[in-house]
PDB file of N, CA and C in Angstrom:
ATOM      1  N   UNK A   1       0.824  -1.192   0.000  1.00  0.00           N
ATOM      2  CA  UNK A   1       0.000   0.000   0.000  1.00  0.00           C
ATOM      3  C   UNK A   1       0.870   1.258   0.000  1.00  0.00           C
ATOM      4  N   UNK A   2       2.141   1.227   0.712  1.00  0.00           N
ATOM      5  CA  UNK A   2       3.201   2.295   0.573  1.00  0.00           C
ATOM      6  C   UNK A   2       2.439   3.851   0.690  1.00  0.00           C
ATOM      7  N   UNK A   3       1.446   3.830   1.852  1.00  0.00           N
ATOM      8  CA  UNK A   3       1.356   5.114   2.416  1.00  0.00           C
ATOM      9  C   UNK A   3       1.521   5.507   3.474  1.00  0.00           C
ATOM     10  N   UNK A   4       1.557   6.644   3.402  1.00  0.00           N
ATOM     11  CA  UNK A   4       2.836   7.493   5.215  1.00  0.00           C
ATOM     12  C   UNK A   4       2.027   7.141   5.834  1.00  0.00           C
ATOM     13  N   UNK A   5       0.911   7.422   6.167  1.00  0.00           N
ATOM     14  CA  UNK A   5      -0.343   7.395   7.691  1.00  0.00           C
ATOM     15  C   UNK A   5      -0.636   6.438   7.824  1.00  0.00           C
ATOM     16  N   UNK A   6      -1.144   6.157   8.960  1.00  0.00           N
ATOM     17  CA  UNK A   6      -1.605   5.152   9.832  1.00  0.00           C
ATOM     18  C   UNK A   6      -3.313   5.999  10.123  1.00  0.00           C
ATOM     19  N   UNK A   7      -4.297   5.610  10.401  1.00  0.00           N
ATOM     20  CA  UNK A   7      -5.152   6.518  11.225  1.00  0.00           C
ATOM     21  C   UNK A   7      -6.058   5.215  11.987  1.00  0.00           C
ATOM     22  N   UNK A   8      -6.033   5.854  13.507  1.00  0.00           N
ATOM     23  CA  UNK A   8      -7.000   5.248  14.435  1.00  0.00           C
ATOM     24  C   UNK A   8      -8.048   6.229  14.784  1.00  0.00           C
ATOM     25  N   UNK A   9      -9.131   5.691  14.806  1.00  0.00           N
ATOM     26  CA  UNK A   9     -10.489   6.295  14.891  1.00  0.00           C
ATOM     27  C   UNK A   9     -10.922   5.438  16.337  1.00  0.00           C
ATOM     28  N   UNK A  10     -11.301   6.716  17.304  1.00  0.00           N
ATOM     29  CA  UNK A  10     -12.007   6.130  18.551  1.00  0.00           C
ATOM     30  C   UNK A  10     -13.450   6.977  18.684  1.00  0.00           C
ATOM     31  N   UNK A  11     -14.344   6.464  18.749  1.00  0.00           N
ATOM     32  CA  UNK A  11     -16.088   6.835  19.105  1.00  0.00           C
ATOM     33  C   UNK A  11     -16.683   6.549  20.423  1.00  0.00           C
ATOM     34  N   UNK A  12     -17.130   7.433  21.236  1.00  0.00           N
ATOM     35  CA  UNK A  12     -17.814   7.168  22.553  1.00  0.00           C
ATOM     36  C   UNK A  12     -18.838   7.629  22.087  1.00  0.00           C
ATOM     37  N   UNK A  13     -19.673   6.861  22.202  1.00  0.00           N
ATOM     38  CA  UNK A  13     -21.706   7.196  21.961  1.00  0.00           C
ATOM     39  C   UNK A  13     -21.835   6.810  23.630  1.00  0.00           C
ATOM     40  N   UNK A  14     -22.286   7.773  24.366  1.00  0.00           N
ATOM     41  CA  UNK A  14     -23.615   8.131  25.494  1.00  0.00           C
ATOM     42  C   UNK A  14     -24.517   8.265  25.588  1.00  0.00           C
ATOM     43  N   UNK A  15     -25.311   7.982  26.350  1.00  0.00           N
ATOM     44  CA  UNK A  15     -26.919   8.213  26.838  1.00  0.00           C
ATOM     45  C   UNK A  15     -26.821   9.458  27.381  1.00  0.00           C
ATOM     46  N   UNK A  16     -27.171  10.103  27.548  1.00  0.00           N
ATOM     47  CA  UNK A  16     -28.113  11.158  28.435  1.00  0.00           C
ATOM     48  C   UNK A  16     -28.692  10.977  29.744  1.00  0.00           C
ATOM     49  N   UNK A  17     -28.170  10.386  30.615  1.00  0.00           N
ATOM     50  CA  UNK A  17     -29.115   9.980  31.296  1.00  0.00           C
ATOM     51  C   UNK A  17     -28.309  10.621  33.216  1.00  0.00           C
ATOM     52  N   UNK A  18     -27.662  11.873  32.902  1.00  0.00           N
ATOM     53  CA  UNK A  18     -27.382  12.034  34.479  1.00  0.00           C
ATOM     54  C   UNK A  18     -25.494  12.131  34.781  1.00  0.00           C
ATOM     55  N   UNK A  19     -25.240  10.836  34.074  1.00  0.00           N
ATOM     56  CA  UNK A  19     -23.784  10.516  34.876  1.00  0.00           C
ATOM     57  C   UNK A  19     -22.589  11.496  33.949  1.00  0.00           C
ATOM     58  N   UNK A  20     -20.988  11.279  34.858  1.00  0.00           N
ATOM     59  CA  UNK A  20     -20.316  12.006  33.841  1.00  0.00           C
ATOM     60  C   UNK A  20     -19.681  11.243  32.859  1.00  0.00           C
ATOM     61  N   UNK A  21     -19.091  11.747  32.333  1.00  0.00           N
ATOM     62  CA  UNK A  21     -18.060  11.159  31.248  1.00  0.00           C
ATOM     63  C   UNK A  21     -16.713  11.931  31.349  1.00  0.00           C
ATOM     64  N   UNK A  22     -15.628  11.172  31.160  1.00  0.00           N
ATOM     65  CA  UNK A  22     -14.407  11.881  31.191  1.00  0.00           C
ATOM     66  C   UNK A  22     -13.405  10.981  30.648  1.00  0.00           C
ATOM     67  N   UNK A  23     -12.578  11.601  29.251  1.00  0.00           N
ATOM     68  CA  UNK A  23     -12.151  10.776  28.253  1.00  0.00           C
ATOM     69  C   UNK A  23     -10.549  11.259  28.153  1.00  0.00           C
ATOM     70  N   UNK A  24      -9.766  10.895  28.198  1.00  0.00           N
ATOM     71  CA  UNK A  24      -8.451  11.488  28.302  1.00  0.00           C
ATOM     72  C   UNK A  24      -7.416  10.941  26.982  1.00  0.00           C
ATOM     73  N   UNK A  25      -6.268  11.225  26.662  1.00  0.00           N
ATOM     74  CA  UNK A  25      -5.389  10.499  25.786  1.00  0.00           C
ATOM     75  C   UNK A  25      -4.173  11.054  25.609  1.00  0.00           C
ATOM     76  N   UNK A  26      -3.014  10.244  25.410  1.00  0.00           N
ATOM     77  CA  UNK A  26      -1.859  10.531  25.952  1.00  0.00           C
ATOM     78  C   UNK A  26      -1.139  10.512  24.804  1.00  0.00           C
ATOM     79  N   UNK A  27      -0.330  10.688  24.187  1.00  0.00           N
ATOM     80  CA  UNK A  27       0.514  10.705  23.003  1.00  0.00           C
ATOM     81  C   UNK A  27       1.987  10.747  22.903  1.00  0.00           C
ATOM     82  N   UNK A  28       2.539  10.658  22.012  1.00  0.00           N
ATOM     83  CA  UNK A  28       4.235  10.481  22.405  1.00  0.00           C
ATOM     84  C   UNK A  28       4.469  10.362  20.684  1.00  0.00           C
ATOM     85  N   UNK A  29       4.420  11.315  19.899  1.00  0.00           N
ATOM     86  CA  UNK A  29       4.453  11.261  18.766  1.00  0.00           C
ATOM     87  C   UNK A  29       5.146  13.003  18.083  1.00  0.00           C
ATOM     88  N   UNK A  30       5.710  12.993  16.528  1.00  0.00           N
ATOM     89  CA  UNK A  30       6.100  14.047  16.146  1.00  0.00           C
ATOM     90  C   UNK A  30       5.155  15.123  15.906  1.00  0.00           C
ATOM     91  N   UNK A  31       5.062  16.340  16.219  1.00  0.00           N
ATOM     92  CA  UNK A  31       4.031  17.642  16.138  1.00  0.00           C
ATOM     93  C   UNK A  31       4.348  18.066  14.969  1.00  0.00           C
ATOM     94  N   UNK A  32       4.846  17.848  14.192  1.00  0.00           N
ATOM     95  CA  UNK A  32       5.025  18.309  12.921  1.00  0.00           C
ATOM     96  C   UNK A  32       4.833  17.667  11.805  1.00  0.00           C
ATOM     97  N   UNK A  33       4.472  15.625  11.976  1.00  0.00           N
ATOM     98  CA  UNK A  33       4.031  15.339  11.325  1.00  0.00           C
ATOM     99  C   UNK A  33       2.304  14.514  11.483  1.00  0.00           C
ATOM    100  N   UNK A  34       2.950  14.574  12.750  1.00  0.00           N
ATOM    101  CA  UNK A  34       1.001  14.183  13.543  1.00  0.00           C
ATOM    102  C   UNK A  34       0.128  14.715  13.829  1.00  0.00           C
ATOM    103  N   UNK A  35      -0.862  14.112  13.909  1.00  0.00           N
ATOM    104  CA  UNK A  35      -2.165  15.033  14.883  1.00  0.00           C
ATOM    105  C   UNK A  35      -3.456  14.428  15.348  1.00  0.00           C
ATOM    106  N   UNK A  36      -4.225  15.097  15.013  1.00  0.00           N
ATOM    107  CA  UNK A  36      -5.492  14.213  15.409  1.00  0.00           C
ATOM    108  C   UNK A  36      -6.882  15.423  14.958  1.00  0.00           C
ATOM    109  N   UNK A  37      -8.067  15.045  15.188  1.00  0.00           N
ATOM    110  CA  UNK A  37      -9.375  15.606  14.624  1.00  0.00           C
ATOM    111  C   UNK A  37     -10.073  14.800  15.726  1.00  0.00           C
ATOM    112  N   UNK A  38     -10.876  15.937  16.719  1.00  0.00           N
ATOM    113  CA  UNK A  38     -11.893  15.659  17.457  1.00  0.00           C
ATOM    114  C   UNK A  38     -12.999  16.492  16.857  1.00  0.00           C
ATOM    115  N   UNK A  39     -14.363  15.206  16.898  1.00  0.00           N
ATOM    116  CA  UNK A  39     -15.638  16.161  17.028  1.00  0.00           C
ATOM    117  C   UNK A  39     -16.345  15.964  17.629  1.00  0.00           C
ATOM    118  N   UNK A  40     -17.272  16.395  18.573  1.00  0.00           N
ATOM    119  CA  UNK A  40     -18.411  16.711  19.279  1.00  0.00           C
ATOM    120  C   UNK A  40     -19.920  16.739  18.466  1.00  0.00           C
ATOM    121  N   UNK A  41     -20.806  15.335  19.723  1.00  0.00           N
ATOM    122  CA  UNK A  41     -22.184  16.393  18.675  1.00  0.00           C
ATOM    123  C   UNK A  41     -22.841  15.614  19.872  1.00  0.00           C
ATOM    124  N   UNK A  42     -23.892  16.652  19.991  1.00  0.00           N
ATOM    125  CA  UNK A  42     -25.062  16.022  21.105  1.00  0.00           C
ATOM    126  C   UNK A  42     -26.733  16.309  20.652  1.00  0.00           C
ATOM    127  N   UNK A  43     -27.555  15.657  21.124  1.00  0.00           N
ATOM    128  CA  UNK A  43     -28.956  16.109  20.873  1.00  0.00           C
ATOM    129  C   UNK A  43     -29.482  15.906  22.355  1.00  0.00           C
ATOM    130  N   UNK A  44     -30.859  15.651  22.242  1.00  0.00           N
ATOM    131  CA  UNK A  44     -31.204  15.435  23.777  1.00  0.00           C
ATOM    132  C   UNK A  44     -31.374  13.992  24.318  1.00  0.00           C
ATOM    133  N   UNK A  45     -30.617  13.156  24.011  1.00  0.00           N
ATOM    134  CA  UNK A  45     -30.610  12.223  24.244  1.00  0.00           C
ATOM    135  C   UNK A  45     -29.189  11.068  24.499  1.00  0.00           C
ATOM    136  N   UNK A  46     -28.538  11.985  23.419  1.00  0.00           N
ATOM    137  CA  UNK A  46     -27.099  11.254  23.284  1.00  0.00           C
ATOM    138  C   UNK A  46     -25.621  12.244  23.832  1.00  0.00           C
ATOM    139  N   UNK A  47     -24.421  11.489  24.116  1.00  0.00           N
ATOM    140  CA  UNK A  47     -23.475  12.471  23.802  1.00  0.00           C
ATOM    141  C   UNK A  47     -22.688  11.386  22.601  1.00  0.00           C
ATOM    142  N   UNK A  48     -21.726  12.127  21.848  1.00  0.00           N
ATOM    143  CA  UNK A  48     -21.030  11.335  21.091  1.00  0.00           C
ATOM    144  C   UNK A  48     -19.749  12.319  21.096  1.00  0.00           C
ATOM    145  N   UNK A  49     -18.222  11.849  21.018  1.00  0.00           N
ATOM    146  CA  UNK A  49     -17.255  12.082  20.562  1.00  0.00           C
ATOM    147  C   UNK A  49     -16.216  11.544  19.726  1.00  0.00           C
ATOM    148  N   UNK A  50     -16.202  12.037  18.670  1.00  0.00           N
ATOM    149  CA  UNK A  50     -15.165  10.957  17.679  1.00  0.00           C
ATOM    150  C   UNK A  50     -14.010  11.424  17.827  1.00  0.00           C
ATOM    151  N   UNK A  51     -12.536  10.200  17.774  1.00  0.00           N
ATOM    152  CA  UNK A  51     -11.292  11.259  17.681  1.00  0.00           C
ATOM    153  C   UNK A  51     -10.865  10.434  16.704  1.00  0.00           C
ATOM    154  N   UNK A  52     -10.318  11.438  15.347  1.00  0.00           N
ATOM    155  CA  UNK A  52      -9.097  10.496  14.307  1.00  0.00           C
ATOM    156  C   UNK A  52      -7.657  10.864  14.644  1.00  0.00           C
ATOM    157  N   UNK A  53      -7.116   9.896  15.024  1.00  0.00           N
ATOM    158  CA  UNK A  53      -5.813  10.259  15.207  1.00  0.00           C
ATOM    159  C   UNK A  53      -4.606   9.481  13.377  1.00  0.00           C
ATOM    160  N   UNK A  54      -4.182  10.894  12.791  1.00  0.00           N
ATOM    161  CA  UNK A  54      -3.304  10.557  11.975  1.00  0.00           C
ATOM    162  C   UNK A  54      -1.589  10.064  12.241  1.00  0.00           C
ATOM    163  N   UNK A  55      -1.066   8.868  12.288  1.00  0.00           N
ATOM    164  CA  UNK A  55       0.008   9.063  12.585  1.00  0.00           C
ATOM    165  C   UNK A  55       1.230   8.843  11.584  1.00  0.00           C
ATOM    166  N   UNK A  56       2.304   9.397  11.092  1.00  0.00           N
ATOM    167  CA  UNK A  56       2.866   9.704   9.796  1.00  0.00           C
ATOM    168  C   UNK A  56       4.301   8.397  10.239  1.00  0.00           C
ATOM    169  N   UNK A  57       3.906   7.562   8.806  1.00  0.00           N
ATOM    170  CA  UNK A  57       4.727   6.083   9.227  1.00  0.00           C
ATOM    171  C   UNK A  57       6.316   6.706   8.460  1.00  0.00           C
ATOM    172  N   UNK A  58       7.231   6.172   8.991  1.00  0.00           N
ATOM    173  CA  UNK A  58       8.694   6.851   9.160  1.00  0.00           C
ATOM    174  C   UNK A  58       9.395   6.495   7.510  1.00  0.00           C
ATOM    175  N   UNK A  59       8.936   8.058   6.926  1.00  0.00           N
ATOM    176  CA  UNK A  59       8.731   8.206   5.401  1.00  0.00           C
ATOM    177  C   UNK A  59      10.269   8.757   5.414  1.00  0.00           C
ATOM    178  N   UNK A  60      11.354   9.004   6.147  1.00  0.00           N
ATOM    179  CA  UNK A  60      12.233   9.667   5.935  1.00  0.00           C
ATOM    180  C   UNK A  60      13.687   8.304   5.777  1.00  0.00           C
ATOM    181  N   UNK A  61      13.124   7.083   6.367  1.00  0.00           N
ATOM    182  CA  UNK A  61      14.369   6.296   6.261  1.00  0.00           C
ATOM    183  C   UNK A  61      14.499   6.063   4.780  1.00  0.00           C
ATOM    184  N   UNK A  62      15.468   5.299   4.458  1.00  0.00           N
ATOM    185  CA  UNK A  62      15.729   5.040   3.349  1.00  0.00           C
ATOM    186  C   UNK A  62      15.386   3.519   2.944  1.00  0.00           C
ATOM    187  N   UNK A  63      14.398   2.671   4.197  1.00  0.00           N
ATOM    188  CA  UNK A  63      13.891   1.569   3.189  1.00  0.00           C
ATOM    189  C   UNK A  63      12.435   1.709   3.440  1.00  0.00           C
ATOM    190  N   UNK A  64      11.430   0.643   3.569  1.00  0.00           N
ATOM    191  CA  UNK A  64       9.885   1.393   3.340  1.00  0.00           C
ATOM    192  C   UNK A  64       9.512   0.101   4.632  1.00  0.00           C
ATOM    193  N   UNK A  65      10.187   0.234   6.045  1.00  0.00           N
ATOM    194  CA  UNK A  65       9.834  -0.421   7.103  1.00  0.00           C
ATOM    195  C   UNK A  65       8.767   0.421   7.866  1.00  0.00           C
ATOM    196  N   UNK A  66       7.565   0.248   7.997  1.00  0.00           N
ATOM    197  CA  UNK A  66       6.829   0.888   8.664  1.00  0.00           C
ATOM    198  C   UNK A  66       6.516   1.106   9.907  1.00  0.00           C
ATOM    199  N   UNK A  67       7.128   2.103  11.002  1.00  0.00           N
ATOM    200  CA  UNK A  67       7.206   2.410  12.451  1.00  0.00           C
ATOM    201  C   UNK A  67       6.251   2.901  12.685  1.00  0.00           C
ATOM    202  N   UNK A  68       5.499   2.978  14.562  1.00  0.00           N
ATOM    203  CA  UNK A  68       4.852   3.807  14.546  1.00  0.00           C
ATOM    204  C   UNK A  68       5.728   4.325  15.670  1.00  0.00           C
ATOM    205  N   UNK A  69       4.567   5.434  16.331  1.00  0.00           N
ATOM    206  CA  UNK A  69       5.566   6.094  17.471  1.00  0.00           C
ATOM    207  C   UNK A  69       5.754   5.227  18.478  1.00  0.00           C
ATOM    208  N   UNK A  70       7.026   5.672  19.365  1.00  0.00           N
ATOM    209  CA  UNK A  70       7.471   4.475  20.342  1.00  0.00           C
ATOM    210  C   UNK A  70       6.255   4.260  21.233  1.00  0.00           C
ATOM    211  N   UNK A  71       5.432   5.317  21.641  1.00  0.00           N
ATOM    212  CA  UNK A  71       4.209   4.953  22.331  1.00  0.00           C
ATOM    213  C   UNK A  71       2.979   5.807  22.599  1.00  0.00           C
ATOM    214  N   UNK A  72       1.882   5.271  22.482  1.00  0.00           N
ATOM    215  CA  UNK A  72       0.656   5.661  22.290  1.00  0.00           C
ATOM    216  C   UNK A  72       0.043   5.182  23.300  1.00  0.00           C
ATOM    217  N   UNK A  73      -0.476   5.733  24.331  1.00  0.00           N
ATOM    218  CA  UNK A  73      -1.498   5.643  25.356  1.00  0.00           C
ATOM    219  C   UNK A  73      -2.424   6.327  25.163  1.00  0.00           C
ATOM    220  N   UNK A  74      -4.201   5.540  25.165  1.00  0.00           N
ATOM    221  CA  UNK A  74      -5.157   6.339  25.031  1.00  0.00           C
ATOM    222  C   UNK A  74      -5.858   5.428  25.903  1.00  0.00           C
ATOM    223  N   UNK A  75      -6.295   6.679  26.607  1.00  0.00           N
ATOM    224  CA  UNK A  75      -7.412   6.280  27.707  1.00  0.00           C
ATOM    225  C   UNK A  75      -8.705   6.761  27.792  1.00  0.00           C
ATOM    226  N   UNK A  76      -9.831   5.876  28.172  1.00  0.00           N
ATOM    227  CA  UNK A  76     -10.868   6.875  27.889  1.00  0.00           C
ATOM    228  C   UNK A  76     -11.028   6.715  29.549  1.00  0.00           C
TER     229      UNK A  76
END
């Protein structure tokens, strides 16, 4: 397939119903070639949060071994 990114997609769908939620995530990756895309959406019934995290596979060596970052902790 010989493309740079990697992407993990995480989704929390909630009820509505009172309690909290609290979603955290930890990273250990390059800021200049990574990132991520959170979105938010609620009605009266649900909560939902999506996160895409892009991570850029190590396009600079000189053979086509695909790394990711040394470590990724995500916690919800």
């Amino acid at each position: 397939m010989n493309r740079p990114y990697k992407y993990v997609a995480t989704v929390i769908i909630m009820q509505k119903n009172g309690a909290g939620l609290v979603s955290a995530a930890s990273t250990y990756w390059d800021t200049t070639k990574d990132g991520l895309c959170r979105v938010t959406w609620e009605n009266a019934t649900l909560h939902t949060i999506v996160t895409v995290y892009g991570l850029c596979l190590n396009v600079d060596s000189d053979h086509n071994e695909e790394t990711l970052p040394q470590s990724t902790d995500m916690s919800d």
